[in-house]
N, C-alpha and C. Protein backbone atom coordinates (compact mmCIF):
# COMPACT_ATOMS: atom_id res chain seq x y z
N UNK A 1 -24.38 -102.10 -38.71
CA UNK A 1 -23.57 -102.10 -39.92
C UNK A 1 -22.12 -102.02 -39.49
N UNK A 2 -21.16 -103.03 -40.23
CA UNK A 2 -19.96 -103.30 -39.73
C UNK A 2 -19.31 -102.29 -41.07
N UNK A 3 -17.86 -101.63 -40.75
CA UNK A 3 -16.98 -101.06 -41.30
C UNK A 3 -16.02 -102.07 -41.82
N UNK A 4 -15.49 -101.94 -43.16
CA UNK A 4 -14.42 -102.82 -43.16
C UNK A 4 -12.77 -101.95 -44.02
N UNK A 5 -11.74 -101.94 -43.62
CA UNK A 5 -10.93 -101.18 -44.75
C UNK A 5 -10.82 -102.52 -46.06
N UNK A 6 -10.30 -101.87 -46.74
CA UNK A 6 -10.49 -102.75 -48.18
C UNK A 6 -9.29 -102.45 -48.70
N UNK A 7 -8.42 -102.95 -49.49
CA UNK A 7 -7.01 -102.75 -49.74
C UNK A 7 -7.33 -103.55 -51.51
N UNK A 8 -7.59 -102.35 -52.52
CA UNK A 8 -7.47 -102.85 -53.68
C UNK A 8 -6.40 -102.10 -54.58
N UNK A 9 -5.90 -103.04 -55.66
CA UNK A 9 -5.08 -103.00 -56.42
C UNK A 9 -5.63 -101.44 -57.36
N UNK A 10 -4.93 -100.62 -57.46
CA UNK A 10 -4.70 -99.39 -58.06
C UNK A 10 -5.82 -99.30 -59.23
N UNK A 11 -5.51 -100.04 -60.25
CA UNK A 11 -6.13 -100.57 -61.51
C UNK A 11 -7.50 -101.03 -61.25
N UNK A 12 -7.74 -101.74 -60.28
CA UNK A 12 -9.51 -102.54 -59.77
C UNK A 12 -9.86 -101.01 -59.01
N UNK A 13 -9.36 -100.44 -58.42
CA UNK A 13 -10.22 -99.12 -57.21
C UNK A 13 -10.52 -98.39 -59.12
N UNK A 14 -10.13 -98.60 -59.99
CA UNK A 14 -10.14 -97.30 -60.79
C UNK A 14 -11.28 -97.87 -61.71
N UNK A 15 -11.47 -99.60 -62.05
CA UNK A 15 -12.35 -99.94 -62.47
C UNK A 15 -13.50 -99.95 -61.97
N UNK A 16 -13.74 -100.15 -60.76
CA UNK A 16 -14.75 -100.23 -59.32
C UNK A 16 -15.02 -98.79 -59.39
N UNK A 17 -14.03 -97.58 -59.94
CA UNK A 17 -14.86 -96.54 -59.38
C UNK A 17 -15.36 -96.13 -60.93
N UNK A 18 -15.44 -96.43 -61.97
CA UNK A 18 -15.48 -96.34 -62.90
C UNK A 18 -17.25 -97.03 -63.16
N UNK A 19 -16.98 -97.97 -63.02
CA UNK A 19 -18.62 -99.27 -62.85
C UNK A 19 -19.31 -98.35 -62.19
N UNK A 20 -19.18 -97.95 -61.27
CA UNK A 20 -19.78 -97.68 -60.10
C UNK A 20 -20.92 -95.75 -60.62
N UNK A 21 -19.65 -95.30 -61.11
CA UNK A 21 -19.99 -93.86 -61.77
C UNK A 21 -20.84 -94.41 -63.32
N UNK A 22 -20.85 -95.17 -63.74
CA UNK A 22 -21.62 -95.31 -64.85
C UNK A 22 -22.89 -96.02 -64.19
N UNK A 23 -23.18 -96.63 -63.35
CA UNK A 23 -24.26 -97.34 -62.74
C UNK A 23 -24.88 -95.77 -61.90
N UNK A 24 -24.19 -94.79 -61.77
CA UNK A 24 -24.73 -93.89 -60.74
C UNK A 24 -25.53 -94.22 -59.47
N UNK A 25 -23.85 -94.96 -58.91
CA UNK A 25 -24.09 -95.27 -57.72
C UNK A 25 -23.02 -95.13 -56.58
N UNK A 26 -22.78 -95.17 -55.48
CA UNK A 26 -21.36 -95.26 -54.84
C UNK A 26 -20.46 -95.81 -54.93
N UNK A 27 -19.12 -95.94 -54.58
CA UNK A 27 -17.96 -97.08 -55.03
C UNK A 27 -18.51 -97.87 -53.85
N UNK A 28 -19.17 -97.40 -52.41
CA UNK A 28 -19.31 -98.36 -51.38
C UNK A 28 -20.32 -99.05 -51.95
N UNK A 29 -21.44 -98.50 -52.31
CA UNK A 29 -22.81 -99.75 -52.83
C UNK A 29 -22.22 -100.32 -53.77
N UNK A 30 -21.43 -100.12 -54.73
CA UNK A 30 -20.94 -101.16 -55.83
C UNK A 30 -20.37 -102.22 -55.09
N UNK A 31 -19.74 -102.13 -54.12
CA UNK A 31 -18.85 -103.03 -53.64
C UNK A 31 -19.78 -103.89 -52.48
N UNK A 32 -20.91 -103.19 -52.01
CA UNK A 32 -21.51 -104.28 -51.33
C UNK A 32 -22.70 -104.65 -51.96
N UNK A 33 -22.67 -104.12 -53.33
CA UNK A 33 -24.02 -104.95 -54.22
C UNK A 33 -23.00 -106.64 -54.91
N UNK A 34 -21.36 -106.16 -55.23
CA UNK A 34 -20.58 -107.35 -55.33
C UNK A 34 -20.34 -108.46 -54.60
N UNK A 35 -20.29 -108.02 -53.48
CA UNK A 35 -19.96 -108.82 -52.56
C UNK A 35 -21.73 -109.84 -52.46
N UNK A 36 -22.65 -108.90 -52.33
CA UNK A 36 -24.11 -109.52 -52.01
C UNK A 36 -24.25 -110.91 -53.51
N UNK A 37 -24.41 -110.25 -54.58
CA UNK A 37 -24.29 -110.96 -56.07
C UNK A 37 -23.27 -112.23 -55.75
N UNK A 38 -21.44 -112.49 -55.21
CA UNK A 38 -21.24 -113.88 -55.26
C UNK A 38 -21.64 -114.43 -54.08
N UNK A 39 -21.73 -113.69 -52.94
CA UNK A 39 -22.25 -114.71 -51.91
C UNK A 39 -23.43 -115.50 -52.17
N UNK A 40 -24.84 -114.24 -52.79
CA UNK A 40 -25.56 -114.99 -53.64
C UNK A 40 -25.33 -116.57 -54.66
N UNK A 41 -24.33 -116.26 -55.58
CA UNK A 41 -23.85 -117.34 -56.40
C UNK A 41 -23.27 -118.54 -56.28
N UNK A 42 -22.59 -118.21 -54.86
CA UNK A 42 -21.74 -119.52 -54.00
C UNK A 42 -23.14 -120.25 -53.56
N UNK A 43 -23.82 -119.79 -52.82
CA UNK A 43 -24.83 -119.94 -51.85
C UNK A 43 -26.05 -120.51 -53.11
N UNK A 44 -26.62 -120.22 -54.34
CA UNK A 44 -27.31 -121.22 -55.38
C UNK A 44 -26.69 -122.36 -55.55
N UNK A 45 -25.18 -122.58 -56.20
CA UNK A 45 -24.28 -123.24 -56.37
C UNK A 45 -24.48 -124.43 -55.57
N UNK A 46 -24.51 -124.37 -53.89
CA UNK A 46 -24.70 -124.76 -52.81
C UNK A 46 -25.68 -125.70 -53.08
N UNK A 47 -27.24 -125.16 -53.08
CA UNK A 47 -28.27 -125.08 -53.04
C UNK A 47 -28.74 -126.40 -53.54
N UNK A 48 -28.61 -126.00 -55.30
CA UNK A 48 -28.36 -126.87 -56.65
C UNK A 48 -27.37 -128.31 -56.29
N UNK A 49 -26.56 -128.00 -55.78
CA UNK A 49 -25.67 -129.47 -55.30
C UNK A 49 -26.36 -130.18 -54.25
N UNK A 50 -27.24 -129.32 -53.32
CA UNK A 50 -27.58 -130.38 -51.96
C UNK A 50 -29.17 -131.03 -53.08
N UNK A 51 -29.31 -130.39 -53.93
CA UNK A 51 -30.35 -130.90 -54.34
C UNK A 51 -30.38 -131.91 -55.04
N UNK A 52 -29.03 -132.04 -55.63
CA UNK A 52 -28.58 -132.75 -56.64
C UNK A 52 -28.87 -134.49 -56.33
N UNK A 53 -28.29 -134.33 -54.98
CA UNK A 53 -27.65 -135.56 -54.22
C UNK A 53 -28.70 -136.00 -53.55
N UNK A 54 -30.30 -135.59 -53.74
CA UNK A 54 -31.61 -135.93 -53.40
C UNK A 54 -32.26 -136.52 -54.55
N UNK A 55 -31.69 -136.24 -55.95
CA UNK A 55 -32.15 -136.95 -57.40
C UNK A 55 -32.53 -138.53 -57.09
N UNK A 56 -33.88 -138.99 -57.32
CA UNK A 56 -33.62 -140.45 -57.89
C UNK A 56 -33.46 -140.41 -59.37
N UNK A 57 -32.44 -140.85 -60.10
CA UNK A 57 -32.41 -141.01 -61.53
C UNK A 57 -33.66 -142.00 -62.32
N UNK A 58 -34.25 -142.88 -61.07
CA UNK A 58 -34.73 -143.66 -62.15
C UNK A 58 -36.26 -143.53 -61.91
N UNK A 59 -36.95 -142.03 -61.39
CA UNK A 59 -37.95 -141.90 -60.89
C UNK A 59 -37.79 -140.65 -62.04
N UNK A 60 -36.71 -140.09 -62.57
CA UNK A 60 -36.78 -138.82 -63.38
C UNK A 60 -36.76 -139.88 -64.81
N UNK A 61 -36.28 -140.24 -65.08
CA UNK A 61 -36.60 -141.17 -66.26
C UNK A 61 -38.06 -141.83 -66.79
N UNK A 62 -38.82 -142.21 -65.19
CA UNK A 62 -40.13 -142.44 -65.25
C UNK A 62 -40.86 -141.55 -65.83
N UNK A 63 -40.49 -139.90 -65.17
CA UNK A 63 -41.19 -139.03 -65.91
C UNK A 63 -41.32 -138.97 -67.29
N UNK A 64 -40.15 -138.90 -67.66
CA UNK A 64 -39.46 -138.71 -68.88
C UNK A 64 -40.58 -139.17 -69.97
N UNK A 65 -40.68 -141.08 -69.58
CA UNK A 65 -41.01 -141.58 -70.21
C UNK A 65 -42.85 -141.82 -70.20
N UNK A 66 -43.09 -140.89 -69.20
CA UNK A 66 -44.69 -140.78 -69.40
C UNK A 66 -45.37 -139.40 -70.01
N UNK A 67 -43.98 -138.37 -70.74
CA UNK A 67 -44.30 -137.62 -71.15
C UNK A 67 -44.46 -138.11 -72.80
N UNK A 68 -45.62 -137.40 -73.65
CA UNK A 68 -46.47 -137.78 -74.98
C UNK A 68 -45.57 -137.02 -75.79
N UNK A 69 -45.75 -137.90 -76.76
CA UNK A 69 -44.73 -137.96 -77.87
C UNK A 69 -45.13 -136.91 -78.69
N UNK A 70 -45.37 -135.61 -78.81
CA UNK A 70 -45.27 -134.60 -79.48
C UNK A 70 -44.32 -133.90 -80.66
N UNK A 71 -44.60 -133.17 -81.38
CA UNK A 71 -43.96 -132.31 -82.08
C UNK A 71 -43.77 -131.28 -81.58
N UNK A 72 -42.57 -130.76 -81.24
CA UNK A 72 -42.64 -129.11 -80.43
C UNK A 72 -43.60 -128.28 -81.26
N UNK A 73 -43.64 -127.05 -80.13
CA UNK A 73 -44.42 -126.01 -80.98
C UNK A 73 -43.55 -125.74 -81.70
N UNK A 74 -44.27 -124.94 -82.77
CA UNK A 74 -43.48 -124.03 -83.15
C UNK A 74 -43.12 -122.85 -82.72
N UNK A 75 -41.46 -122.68 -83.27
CA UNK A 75 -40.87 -121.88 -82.25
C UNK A 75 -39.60 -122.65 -81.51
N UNK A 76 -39.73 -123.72 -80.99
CA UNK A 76 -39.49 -124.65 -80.28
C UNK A 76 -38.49 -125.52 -80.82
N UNK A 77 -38.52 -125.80 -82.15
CA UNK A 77 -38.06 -126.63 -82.82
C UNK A 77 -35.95 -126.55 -82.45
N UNK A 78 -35.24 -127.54 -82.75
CA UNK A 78 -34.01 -127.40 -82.23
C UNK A 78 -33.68 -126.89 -83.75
């Protein structure tokens, strides 16, 4: 486990310690459950794009169009 100093703005250390005391948790785990959550989000983001650029459009349309012409359930309805 690496140490890091952290240099936050007056106002964010007070919100961060604030989150952190209502979650009843540390200001350090808040800050490395944050950090975990966007690396997470960059890293889907990522994910979703390399996948993107593997799409055939006209093989998803095929689907499309071999799915049966239904009435949603109900429930369903727009």
């Amino acid at each position: 486990m690496s140490q890091f100093a952290l240099r936050l703005p007056d106002s964010l250390h007070g919100y961060a310690k604030e989150v952190a005391r209502a979650d009843h948790t540390s200001l350090n785990q808040f800050i490395v459950t944050a950090v975990a959550e966007k690396i997470s989000a960059l890293r889907t983001e990522e994910f979703f794009r390399q996948r993107a650029k593997q799409a055939n459009l006209a093989d998803f349309d095929a689907i499309l169009a071999a799915v049966p012409a239904h009435p949603p359930l109900a429930g369903d309805e727009l």
